[in-house]
PDB file of N, CA and C in Angstrom:
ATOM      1  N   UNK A   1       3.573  71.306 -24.432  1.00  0.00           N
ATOM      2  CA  UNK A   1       3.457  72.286 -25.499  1.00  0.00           C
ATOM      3  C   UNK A   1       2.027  72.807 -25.536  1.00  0.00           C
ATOM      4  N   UNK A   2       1.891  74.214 -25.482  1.00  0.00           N
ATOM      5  CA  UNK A   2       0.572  74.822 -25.105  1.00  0.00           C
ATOM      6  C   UNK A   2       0.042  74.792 -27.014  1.00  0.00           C
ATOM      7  N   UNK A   3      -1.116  74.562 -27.164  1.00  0.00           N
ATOM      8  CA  UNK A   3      -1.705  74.301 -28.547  1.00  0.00           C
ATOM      9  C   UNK A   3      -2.558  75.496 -28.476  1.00  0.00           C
ATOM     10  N   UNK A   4      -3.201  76.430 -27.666  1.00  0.00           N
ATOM     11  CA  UNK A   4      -3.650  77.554 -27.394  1.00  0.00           C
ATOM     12  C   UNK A   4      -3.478  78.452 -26.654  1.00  0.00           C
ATOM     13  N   UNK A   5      -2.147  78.347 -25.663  1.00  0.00           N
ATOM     14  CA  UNK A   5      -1.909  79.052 -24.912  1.00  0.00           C
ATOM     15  C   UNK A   5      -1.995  78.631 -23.412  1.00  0.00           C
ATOM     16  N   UNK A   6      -1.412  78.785 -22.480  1.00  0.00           N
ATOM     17  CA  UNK A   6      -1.453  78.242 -20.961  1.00  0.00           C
ATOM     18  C   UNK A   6      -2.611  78.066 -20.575  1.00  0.00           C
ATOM     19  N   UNK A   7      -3.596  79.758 -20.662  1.00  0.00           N
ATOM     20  CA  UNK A   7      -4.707  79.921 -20.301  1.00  0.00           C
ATOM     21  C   UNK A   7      -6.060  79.114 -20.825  1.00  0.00           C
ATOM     22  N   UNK A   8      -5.902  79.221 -21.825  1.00  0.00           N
ATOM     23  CA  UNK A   8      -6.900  78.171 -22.896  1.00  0.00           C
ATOM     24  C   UNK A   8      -6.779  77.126 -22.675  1.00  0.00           C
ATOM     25  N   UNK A   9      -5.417  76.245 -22.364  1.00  0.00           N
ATOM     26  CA  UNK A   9      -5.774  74.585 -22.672  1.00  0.00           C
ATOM     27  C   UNK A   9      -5.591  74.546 -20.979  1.00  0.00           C
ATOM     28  N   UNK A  10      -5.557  75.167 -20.113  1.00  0.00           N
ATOM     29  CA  UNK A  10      -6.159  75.057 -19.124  1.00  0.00           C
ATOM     30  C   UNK A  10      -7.594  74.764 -18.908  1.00  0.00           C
ATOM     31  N   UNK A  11      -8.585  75.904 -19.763  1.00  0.00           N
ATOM     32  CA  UNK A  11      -9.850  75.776 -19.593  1.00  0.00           C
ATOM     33  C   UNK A  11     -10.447  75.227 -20.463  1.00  0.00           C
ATOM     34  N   UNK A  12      -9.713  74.204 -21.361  1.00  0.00           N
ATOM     35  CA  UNK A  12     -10.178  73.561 -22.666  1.00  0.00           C
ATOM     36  C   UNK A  12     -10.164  72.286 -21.168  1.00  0.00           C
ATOM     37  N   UNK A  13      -8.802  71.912 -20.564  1.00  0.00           N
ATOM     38  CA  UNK A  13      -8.783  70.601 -20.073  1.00  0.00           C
ATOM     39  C   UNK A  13      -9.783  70.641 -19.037  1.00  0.00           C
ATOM     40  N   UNK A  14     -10.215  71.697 -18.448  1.00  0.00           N
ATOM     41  CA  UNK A  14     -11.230  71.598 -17.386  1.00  0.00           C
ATOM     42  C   UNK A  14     -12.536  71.488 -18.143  1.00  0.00           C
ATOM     43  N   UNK A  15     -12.623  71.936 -19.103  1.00  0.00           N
ATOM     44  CA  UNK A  15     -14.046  71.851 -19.410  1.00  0.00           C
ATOM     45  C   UNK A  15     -14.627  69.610 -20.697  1.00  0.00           C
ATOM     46  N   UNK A  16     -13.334  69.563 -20.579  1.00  0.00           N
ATOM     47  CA  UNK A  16     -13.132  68.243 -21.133  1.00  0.00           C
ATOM     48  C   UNK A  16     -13.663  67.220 -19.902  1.00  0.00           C
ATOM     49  N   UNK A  17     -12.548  67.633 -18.798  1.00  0.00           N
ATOM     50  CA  UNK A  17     -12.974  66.797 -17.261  1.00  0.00           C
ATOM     51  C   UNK A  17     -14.079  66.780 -16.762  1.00  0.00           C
ATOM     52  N   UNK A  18     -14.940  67.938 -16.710  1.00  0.00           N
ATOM     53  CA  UNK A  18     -16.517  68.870 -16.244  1.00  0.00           C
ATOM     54  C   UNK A  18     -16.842  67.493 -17.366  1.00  0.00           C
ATOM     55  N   UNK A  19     -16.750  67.928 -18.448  1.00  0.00           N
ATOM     56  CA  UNK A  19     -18.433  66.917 -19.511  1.00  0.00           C
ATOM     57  C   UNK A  19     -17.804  65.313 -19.188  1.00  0.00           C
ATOM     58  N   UNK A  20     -16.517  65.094 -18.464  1.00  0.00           N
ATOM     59  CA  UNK A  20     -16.999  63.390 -18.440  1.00  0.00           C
ATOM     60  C   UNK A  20     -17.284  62.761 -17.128  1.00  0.00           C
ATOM     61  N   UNK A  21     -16.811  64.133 -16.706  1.00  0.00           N
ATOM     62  CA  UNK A  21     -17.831  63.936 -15.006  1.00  0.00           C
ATOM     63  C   UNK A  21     -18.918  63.209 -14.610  1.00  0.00           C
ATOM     64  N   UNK A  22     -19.690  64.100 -15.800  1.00  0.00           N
ATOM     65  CA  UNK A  22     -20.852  64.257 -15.793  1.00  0.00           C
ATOM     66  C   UNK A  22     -21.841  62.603 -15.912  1.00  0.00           C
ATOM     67  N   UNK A  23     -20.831  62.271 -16.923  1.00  0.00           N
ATOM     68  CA  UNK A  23     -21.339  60.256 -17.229  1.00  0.00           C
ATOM     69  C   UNK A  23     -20.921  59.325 -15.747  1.00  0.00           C
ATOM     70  N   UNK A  24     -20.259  59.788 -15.038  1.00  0.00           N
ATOM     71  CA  UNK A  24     -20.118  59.464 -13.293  1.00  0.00           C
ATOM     72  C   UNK A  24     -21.207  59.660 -12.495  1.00  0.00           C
ATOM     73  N   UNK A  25     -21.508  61.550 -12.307  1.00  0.00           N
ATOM     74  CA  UNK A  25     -22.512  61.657 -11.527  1.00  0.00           C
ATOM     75  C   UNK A  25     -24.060  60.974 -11.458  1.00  0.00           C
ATOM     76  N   UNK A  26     -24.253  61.152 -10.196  1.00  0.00           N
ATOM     77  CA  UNK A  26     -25.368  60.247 -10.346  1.00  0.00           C
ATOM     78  C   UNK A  26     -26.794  61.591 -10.601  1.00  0.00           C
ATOM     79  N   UNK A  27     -28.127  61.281 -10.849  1.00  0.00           N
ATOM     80  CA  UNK A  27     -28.989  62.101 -10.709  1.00  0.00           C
ATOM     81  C   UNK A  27     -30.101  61.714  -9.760  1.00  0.00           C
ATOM     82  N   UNK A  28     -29.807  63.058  -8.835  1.00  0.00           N
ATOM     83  CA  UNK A  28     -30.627  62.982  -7.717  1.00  0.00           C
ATOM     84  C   UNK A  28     -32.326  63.089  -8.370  1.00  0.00           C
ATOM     85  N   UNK A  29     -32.879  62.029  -7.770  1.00  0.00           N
ATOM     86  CA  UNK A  29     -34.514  61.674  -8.127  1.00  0.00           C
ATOM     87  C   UNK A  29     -35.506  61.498  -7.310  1.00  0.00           C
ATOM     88  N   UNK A  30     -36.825  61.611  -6.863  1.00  0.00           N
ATOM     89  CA  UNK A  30     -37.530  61.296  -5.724  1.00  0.00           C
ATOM     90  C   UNK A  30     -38.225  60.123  -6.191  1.00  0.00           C
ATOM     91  N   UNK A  31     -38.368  59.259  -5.708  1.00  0.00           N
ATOM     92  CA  UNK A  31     -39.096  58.482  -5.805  1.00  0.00           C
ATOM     93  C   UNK A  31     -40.381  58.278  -5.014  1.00  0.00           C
ATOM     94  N   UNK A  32     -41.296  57.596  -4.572  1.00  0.00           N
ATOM     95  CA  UNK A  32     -42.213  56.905  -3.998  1.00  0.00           C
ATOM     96  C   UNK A  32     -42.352  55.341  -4.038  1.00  0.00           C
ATOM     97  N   UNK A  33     -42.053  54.644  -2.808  1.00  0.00           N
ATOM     98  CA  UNK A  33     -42.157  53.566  -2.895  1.00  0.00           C
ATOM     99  C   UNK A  33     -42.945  53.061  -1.375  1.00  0.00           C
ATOM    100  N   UNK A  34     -43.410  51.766  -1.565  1.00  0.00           N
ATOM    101  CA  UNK A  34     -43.479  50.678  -1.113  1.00  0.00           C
ATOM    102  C   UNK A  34     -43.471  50.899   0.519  1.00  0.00           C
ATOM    103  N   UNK A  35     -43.923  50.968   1.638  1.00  0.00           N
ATOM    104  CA  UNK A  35     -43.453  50.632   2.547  1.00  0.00           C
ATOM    105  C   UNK A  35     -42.768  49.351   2.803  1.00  0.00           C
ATOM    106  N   UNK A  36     -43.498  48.344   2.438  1.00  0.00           N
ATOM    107  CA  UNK A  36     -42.815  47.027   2.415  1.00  0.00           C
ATOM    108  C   UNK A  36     -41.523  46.633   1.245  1.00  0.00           C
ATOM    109  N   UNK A  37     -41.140  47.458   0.464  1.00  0.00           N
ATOM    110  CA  UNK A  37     -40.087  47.639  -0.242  1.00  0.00           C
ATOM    111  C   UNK A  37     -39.090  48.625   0.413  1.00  0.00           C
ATOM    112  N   UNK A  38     -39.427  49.289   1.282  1.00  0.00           N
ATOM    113  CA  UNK A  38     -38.607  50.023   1.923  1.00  0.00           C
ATOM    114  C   UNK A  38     -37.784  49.192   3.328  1.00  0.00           C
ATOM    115  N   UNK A  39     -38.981  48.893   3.824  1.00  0.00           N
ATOM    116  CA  UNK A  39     -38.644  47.457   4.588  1.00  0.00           C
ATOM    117  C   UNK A  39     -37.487  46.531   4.513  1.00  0.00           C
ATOM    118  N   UNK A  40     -37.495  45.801   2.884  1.00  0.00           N
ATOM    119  CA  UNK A  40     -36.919  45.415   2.497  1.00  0.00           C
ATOM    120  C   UNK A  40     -35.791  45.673   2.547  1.00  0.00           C
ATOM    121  N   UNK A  41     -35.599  46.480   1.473  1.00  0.00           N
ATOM    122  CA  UNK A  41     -34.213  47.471   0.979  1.00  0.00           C
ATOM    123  C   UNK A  41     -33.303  47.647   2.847  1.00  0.00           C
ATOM    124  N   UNK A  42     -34.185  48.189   3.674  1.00  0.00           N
ATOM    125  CA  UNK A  42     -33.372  48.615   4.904  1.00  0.00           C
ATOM    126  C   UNK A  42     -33.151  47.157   5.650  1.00  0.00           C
ATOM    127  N   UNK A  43     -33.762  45.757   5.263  1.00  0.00           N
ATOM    128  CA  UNK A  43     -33.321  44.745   5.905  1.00  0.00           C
ATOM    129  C   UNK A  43     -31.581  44.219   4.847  1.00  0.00           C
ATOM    130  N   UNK A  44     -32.449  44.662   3.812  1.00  0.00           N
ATOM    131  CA  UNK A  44     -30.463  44.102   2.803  1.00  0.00           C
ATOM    132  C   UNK A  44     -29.683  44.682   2.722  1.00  0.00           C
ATOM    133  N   UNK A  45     -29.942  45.885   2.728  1.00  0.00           N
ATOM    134  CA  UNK A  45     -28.871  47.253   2.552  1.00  0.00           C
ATOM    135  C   UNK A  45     -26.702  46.362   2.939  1.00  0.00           C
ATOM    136  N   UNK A  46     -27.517  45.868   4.263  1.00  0.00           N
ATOM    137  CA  UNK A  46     -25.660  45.946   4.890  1.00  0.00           C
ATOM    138  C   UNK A  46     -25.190  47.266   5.169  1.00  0.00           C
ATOM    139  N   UNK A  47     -23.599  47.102   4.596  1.00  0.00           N
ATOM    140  CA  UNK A  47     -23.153  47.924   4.891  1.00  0.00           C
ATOM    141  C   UNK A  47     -23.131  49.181   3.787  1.00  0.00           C
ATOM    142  N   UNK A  48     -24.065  49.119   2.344  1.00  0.00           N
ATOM    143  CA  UNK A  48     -23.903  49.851   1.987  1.00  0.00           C
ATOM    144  C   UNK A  48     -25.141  51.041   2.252  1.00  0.00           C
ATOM    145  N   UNK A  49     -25.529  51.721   1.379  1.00  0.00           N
ATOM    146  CA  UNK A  49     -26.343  52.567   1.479  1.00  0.00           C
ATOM    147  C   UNK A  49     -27.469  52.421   1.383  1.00  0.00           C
ATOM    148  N   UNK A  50     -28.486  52.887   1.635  1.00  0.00           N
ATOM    149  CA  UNK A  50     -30.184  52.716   1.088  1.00  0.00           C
ATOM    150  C   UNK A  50     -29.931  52.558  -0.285  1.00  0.00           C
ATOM    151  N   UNK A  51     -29.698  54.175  -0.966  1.00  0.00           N
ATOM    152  CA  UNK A  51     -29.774  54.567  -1.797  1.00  0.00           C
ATOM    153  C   UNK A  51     -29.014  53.546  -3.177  1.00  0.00           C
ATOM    154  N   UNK A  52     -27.624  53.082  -2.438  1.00  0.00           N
ATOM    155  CA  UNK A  52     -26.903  51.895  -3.395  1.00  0.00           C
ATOM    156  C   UNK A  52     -27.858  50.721  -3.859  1.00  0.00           C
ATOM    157  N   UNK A  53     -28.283  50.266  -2.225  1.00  0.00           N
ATOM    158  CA  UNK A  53     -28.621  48.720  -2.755  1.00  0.00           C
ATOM    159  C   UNK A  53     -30.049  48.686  -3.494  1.00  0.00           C
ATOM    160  N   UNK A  54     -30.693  50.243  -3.232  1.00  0.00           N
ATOM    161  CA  UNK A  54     -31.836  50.285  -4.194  1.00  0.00           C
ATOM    162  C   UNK A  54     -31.632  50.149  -6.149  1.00  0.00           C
ATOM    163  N   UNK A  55     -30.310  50.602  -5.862  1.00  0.00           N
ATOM    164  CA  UNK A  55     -29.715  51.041  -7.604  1.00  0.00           C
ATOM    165  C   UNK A  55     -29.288  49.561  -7.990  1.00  0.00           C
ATOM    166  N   UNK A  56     -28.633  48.815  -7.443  1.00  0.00           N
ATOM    167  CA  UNK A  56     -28.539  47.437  -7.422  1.00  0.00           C
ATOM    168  C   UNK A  56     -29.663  46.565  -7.494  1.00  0.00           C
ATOM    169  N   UNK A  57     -30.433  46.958  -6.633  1.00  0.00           N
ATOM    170  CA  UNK A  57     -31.860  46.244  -7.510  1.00  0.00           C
ATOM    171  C   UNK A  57     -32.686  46.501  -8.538  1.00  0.00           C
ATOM    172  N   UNK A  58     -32.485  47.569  -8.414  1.00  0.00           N
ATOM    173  CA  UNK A  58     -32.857  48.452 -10.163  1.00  0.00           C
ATOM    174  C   UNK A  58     -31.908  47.291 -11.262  1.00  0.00           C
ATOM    175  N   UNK A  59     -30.581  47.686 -10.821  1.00  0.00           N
ATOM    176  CA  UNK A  59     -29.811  46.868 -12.218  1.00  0.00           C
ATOM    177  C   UNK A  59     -30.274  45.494 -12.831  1.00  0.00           C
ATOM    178  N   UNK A  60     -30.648  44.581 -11.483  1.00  0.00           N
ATOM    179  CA  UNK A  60     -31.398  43.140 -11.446  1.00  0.00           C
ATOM    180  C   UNK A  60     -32.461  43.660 -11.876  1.00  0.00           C
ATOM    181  N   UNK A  61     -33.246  44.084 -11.923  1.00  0.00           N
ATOM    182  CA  UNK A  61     -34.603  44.400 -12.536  1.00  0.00           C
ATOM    183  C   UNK A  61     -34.748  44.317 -13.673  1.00  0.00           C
ATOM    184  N   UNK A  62     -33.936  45.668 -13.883  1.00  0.00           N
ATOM    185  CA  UNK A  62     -33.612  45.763 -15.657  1.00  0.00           C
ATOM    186  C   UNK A  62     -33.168  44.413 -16.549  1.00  0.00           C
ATOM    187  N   UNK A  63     -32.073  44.018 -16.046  1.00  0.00           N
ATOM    188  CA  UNK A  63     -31.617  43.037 -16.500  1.00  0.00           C
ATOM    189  C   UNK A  63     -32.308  41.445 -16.710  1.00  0.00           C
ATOM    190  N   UNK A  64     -33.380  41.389 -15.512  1.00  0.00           N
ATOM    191  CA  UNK A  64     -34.248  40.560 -15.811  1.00  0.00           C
ATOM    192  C   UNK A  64     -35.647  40.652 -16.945  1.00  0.00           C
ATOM    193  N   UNK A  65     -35.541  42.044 -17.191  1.00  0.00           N
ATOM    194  CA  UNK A  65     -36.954  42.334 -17.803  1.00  0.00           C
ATOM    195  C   UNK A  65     -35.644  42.049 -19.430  1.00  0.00           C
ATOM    196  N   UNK A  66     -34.745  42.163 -19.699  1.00  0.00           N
ATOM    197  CA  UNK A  66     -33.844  42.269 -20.769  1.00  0.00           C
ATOM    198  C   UNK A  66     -33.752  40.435 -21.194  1.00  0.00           C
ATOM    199  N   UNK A  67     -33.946  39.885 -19.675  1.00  0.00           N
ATOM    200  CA  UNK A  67     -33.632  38.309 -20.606  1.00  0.00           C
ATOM    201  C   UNK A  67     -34.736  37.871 -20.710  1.00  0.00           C
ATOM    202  N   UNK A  68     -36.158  38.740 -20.209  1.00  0.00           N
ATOM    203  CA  UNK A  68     -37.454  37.921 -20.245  1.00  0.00           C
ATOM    204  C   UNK A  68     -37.583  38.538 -21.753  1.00  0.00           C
ATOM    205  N   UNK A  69     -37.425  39.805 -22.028  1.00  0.00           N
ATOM    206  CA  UNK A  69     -38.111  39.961 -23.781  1.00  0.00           C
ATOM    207  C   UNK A  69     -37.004  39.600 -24.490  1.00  0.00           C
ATOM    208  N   UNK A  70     -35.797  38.953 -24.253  1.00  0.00           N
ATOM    209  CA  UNK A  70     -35.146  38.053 -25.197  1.00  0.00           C
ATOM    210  C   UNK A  70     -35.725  36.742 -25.257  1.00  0.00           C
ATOM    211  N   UNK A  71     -35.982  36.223 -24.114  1.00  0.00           N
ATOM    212  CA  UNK A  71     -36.736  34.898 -23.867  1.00  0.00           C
ATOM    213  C   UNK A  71     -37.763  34.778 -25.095  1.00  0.00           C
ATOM    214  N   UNK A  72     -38.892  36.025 -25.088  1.00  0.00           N
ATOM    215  CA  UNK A  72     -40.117  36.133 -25.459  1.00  0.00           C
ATOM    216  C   UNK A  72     -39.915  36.083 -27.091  1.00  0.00           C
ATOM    217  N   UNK A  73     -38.779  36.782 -27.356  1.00  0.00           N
ATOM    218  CA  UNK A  73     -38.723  37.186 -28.782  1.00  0.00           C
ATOM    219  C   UNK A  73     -37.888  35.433 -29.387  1.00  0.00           C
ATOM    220  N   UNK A  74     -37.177  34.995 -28.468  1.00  0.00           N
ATOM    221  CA  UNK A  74     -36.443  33.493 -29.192  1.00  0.00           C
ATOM    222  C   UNK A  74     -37.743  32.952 -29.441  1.00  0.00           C
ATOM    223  N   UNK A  75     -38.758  32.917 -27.981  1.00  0.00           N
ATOM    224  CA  UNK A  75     -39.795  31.623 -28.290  1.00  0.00           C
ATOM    225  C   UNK A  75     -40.729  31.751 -29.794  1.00  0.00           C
ATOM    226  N   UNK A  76     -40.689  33.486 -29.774  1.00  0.00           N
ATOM    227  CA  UNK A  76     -41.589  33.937 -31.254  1.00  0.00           C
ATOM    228  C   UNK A  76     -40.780  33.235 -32.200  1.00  0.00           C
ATOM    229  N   UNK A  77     -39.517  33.653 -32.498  1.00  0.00           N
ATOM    230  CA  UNK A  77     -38.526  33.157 -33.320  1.00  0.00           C
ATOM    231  C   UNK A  77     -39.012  31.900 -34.012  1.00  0.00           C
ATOM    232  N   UNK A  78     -38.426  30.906 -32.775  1.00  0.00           N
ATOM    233  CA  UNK A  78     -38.783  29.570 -33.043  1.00  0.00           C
ATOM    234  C   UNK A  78     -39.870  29.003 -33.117  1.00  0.00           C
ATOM    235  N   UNK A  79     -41.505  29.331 -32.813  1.00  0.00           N
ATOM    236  CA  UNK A  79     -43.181  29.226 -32.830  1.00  0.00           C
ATOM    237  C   UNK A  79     -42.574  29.437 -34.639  1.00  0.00           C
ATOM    238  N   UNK A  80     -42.495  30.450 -34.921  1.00  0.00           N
ATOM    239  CA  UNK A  80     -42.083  30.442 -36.471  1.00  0.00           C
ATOM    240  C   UNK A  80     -41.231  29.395 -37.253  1.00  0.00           C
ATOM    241  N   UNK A  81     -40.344  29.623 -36.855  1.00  0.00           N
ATOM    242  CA  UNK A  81     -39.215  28.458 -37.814  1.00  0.00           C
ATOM    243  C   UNK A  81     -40.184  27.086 -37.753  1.00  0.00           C
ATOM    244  N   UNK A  82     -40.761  26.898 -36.547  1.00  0.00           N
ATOM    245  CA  UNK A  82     -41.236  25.052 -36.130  1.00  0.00           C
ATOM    246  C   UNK A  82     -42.596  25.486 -36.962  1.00  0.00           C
ATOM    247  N   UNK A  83     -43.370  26.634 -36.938  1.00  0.00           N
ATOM    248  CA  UNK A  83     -44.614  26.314 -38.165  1.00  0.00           C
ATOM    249  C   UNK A  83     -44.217  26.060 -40.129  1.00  0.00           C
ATOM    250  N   UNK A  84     -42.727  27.377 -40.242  1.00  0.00           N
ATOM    251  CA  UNK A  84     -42.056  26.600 -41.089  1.00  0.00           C
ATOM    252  C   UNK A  84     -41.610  25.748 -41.556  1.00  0.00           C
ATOM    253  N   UNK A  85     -41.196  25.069 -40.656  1.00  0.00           N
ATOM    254  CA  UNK A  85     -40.646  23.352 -40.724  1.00  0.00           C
ATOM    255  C   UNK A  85     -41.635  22.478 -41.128  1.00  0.00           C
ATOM    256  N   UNK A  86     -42.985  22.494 -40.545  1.00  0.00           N
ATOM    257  CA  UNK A  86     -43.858  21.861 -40.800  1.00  0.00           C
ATOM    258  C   UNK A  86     -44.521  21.843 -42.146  1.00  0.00           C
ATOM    259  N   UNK A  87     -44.721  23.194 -42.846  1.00  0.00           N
ATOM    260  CA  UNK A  87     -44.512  23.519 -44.295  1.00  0.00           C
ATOM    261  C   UNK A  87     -43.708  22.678 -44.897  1.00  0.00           C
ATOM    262  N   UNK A  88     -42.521  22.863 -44.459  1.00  0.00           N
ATOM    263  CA  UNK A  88     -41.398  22.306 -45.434  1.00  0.00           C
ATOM    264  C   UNK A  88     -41.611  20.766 -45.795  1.00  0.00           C
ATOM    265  N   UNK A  89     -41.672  20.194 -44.615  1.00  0.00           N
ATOM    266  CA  UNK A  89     -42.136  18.797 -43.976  1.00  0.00           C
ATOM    267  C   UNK A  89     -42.942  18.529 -45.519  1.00  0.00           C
ATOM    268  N   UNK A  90     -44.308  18.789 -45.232  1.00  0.00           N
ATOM    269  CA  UNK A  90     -45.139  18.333 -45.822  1.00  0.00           C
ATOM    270  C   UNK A  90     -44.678  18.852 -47.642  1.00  0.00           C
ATOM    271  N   UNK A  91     -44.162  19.761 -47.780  1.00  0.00           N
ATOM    272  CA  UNK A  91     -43.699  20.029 -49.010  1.00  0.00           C
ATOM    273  C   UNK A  91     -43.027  18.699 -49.862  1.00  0.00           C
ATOM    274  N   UNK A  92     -42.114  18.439 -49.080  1.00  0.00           N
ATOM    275  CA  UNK A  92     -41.049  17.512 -48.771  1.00  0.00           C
ATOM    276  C   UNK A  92     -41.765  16.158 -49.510  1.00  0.00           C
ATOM    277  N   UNK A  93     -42.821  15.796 -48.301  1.00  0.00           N
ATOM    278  CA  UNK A  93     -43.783  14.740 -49.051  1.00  0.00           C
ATOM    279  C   UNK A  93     -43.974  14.889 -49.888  1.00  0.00           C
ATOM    280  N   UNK A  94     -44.789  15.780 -50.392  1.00  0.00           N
ATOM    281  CA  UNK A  94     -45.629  15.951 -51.716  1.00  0.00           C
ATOM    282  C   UNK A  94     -44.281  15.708 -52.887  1.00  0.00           C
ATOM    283  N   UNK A  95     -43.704  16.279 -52.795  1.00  0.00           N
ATOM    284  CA  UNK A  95     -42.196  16.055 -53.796  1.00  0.00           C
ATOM    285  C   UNK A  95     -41.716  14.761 -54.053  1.00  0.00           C
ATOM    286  N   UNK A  96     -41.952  13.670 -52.652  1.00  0.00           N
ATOM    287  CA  UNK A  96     -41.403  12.388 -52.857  1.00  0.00           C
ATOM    288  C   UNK A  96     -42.701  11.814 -53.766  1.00  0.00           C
ATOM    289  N   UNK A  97     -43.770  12.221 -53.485  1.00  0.00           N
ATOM    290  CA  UNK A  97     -44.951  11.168 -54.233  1.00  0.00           C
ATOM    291  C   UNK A  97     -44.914  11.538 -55.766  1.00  0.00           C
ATOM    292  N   UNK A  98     -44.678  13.055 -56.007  1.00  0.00           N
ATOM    293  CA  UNK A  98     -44.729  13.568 -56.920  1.00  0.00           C
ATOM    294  C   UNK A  98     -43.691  12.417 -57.865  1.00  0.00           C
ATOM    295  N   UNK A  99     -42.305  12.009 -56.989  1.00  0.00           N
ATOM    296  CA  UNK A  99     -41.293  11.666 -58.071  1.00  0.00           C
ATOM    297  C   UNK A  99     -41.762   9.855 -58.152  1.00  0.00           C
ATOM    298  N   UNK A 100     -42.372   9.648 -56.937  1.00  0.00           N
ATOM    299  CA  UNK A 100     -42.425   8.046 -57.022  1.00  0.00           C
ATOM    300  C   UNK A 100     -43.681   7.941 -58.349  1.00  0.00           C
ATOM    301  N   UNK A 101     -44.481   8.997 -58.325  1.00  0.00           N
ATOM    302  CA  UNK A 101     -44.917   8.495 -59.935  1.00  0.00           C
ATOM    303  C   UNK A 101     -44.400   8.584 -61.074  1.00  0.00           C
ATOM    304  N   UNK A 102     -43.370   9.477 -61.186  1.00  0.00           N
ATOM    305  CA  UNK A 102     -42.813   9.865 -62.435  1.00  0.00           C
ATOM    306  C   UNK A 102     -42.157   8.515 -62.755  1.00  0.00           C
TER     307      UNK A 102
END
């Protein structure tokens, strides 16, 4: 059932397909790198592409820099809670002496 007409939801559905294309395509970029990273990349490649197994190490990259500032932000986390604790700790005391005189 045409909702605008043959012609229209023709070019409604193409232009729907075109914008999610678009989250597929890749974007062509230049880089500069490394001879000895290039090295690299063309000793691991295999069978896929330069261009792949470079994007694949990109992903590991990212993903490592993602669990190092989670890492960084737990250890802040907890440097806190454990100087809290130690507060509490000693609070704690003072409360028991407080009651053993009462």
């Amino acid at each position: 059932m045409a909702l605008y007409g043959p012609l229209l939801d023709k070019e409604r559905e193409w232009s729907l397909s075109y914008k999610n294309s678009r989250l597929y395509m890749r974007i062509p970029k230049s880089f500069t790198i490394d001879p000895e990273i290039s090295n690299y990349v063309d000793e691991t490649k295999g069978e896929q592409s330069a261009s792949d197994r470079v994007n694949d190490l990109l992903r590991r990259a990212m993903i490592q820099e993602q669990y190092e500032r989670l890492e960084a932000e737990a250890a802040e986390f907890f440097a806190r809670a454990n100087a809290d604790r130690a507060e509490t700790q000693e609070f704690q005391k003072a409360s028991l002496r407080t009651f053993g005189r009462d």
